[in-house]
C-alpha atoms as a PDB file:
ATOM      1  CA  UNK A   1       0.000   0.000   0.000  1.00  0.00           C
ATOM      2  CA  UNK A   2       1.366   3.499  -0.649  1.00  0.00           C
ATOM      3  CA  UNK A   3       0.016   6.618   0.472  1.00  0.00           C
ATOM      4  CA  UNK A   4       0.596  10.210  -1.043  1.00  0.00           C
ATOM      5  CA  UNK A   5       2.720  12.569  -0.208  1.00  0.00           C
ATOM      6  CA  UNK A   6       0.226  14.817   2.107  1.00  0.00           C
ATOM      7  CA  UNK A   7      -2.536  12.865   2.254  1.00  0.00           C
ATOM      8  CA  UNK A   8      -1.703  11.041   5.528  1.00  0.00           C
ATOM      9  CA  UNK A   9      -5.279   9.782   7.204  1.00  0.00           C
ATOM     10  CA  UNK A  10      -4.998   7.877  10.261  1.00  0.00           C
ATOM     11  CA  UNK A  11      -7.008   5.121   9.714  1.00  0.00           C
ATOM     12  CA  UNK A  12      -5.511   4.795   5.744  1.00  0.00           C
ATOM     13  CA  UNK A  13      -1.992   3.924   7.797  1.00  0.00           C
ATOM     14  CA  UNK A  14      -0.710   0.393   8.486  1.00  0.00           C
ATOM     15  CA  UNK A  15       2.023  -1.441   9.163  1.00  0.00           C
ATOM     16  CA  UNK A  16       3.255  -1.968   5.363  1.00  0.00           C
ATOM     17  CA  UNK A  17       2.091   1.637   4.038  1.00  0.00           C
ATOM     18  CA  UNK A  18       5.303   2.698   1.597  1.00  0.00           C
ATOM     19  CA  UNK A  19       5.690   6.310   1.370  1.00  0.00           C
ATOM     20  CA  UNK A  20       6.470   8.141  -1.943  1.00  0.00           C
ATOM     21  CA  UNK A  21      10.289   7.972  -2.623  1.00  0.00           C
ATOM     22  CA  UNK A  22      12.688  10.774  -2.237  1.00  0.00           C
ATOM     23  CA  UNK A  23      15.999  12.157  -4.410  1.00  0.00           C
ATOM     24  CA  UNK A  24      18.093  14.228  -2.645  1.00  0.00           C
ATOM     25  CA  UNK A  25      20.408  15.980  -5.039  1.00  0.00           C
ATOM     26  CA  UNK A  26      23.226  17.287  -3.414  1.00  0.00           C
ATOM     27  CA  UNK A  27      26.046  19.859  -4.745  1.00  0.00           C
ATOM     28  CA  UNK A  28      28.903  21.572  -3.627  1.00  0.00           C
ATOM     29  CA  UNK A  29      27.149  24.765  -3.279  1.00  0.00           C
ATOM     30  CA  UNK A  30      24.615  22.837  -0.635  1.00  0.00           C
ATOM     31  CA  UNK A  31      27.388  22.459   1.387  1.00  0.00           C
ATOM     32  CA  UNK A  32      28.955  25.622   1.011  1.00  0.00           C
ATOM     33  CA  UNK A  33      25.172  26.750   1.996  1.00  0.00           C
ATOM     34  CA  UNK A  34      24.632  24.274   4.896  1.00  0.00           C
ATOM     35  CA  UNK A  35      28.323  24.944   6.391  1.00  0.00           C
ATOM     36  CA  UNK A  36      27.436  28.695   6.013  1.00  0.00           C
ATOM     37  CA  UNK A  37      24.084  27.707   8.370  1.00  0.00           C
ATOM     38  CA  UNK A  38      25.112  25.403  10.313  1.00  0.00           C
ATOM     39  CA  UNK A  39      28.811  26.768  11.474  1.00  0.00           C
ATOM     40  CA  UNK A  40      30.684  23.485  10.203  1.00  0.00           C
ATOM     41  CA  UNK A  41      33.217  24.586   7.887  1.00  0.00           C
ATOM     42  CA  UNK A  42      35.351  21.638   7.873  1.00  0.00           C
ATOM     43  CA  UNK A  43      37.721  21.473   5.133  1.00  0.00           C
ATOM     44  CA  UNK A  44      36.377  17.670   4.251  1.00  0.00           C
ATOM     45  CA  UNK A  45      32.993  19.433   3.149  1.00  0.00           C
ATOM     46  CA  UNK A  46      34.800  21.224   0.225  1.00  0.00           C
ATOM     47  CA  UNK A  47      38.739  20.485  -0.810  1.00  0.00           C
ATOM     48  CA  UNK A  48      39.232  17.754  -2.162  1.00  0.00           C
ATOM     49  CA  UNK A  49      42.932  17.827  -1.059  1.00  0.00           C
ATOM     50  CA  UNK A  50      42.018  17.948   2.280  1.00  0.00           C
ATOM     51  CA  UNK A  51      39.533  14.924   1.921  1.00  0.00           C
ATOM     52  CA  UNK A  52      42.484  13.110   0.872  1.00  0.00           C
ATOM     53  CA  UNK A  53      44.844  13.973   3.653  1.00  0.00           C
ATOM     54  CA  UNK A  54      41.921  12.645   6.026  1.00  0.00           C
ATOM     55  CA  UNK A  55      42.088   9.912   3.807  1.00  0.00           C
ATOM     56  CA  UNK A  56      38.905  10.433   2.361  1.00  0.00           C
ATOM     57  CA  UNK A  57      38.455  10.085  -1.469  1.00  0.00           C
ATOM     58  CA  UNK A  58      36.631  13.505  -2.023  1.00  0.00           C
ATOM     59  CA  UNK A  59      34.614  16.115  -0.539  1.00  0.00           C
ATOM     60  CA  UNK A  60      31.631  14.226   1.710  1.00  0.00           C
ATOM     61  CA  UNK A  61      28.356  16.093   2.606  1.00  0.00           C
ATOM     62  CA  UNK A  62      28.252  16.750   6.193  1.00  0.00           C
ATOM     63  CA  UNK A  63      26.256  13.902   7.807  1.00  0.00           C
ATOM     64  CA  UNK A  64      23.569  15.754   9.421  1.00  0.00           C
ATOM     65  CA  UNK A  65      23.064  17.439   5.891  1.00  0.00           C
ATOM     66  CA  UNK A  66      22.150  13.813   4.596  1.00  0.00           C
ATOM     67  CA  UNK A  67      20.262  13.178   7.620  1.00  0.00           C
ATOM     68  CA  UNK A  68      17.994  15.911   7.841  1.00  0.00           C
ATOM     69  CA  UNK A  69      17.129  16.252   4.216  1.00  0.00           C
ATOM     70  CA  UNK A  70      16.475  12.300   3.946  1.00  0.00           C
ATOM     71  CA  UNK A  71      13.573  13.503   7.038  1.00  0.00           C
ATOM     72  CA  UNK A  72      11.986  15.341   4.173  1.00  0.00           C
ATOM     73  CA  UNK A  73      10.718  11.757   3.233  1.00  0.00           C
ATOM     74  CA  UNK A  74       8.419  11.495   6.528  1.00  0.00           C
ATOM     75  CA  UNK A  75       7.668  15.182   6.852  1.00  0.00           C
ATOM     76  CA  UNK A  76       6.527  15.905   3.333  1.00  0.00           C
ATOM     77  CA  UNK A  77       4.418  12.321   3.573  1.00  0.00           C
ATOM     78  CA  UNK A  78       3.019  13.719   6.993  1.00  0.00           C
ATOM     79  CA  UNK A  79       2.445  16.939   5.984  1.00  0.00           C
ATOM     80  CA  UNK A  80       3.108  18.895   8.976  1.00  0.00           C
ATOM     81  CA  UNK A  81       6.690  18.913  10.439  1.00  0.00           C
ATOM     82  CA  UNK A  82       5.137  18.951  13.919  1.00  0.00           C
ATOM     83  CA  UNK A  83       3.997  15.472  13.646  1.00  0.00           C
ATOM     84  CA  UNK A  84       7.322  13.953  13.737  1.00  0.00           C
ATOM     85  CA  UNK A  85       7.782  12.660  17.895  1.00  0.00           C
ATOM     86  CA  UNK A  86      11.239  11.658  17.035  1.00  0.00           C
ATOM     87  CA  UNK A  87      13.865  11.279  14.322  1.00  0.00           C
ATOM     88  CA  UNK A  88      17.698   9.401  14.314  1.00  0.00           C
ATOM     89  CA  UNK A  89      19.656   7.554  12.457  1.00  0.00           C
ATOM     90  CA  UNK A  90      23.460   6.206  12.880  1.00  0.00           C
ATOM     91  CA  UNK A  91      25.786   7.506   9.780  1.00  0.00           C
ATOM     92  CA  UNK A  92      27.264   4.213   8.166  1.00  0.00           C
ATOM     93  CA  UNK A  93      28.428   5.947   4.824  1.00  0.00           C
ATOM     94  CA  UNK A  94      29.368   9.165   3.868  1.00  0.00           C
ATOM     95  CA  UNK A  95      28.044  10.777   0.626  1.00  0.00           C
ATOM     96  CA  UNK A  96      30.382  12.096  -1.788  1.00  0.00           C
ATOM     97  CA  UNK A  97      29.830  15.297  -3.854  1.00  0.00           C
ATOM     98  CA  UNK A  98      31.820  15.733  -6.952  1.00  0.00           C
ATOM     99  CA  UNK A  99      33.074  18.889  -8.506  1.00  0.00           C
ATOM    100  CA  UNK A 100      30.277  18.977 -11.064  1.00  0.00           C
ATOM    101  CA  UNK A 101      26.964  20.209 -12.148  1.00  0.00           C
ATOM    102  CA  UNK A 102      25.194  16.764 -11.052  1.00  0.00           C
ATOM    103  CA  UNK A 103      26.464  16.594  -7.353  1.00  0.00           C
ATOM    104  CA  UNK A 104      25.434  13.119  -5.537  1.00  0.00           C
ATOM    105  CA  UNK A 105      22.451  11.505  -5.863  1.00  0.00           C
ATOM    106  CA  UNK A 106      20.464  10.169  -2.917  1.00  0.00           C
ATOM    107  CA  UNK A 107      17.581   7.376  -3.052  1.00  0.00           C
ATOM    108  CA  UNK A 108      15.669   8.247   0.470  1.00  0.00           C
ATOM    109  CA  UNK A 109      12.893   5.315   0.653  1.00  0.00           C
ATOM    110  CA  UNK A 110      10.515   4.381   3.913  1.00  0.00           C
ATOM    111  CA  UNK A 111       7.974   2.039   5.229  1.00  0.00           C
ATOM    112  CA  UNK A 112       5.869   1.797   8.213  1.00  0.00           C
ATOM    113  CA  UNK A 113       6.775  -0.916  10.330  1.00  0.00           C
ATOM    114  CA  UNK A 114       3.955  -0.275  13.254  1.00  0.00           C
ATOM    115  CA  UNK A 115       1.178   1.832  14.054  1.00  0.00           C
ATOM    116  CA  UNK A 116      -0.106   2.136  17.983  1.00  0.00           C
ATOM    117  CA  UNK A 117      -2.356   4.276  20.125  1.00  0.00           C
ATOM    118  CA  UNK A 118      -2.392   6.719  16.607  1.00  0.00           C
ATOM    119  CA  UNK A 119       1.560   6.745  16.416  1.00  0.00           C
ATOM    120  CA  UNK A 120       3.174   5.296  13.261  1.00  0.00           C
ATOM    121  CA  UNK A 121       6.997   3.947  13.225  1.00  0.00           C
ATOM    122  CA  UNK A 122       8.334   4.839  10.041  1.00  0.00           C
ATOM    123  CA  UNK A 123      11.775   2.618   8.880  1.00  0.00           C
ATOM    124  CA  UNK A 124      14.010   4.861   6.546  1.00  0.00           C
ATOM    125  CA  UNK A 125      16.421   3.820   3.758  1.00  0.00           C
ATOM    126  CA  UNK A 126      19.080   5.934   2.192  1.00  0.00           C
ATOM    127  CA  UNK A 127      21.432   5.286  -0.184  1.00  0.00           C
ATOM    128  CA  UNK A 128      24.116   6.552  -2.135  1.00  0.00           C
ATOM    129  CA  UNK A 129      25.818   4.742  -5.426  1.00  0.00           C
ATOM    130  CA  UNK A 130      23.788   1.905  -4.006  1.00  0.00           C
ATOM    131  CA  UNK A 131      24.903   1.734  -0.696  1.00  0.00           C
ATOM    132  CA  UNK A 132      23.215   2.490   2.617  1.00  0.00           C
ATOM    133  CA  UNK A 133      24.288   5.951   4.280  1.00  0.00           C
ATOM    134  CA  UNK A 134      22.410   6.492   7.599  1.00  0.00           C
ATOM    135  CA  UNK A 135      21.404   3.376   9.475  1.00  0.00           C
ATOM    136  CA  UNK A 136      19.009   2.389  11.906  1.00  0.00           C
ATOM    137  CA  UNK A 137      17.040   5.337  10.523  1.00  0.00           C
ATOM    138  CA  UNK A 138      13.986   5.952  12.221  1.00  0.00           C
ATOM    139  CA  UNK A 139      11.297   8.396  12.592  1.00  0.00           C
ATOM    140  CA  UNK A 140       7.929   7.701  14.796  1.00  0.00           C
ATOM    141  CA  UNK A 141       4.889  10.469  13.487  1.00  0.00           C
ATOM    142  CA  UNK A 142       1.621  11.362  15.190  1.00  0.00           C
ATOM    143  CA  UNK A 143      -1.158  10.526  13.050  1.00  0.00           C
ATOM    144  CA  UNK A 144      -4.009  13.356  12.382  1.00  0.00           C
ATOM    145  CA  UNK A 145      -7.011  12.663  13.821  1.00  0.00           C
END
């Protein structure tokens, strides 16, 4: 069953319910952008000869850059942001962002895995070049009424 994006109805929500998929396209200039908001202006985010030093092989997006944009997946499905009880995720993989036009590609996917008592559990999947970049993600939402 898939539900779509917005159109969240509490009793339309089971364990099962796949919400629309997600690509996160992400640049250098997003992290020049998100180190310019968030404060974190590690070299790793954007030289590449840095990156290597750390023994990296290229610029990575900061983790909670990947984390919070793959949240769009529950919060645009939800519809209100102030649904979301609670949101993590452990960072198994970082994401790297070539020196292009195209960036990095992310596949953000989810499913609910329980609904109780009006709360849905919502398991989230991200990956990058095929390969899973946050795990354990998780995200349980208040259902509307």
């Amino acid at each position: 069953m898939s539900v779509a994006k917005g159109a969240v109805v509490k009793g339309a929500v089971v364990k099962g319910t796949e919400l629309p998929p997600l690509q996160l396209h992400l640049t250098r200039a997003d992290l020049v952008r998100y180190a310019g908001a968030s404060g974190d202006f590690n070299p790793i985010h954007w030289s590449d000869r840095v990156a290597g030093i750390a023994g990296l092989p290229g610029v990575i997006a900061h983790g909670m850059l990947t984390l919070g944009a793959a949240g769009r997946i529950v919060t645009d499905w939800v519809g209100d942001p102030a649904r979301v009880r609670s949101y993590g995720a452990r960072f198994t993989r970082p994401v790297l962002v070539p020196d292009d036009d195209e960036g990095a590609t992310v596949i953000v996917t989810a499913v609910v895995s329980d609904v109780t008592d009006g709360i849905a559990r919502v398991d989230i999947k991200a990956t990058y070049d095929g390969k899973g970049v946050l795990g354990r993600a998780q995200a349980e939402v208040s259902l509307p009424d």
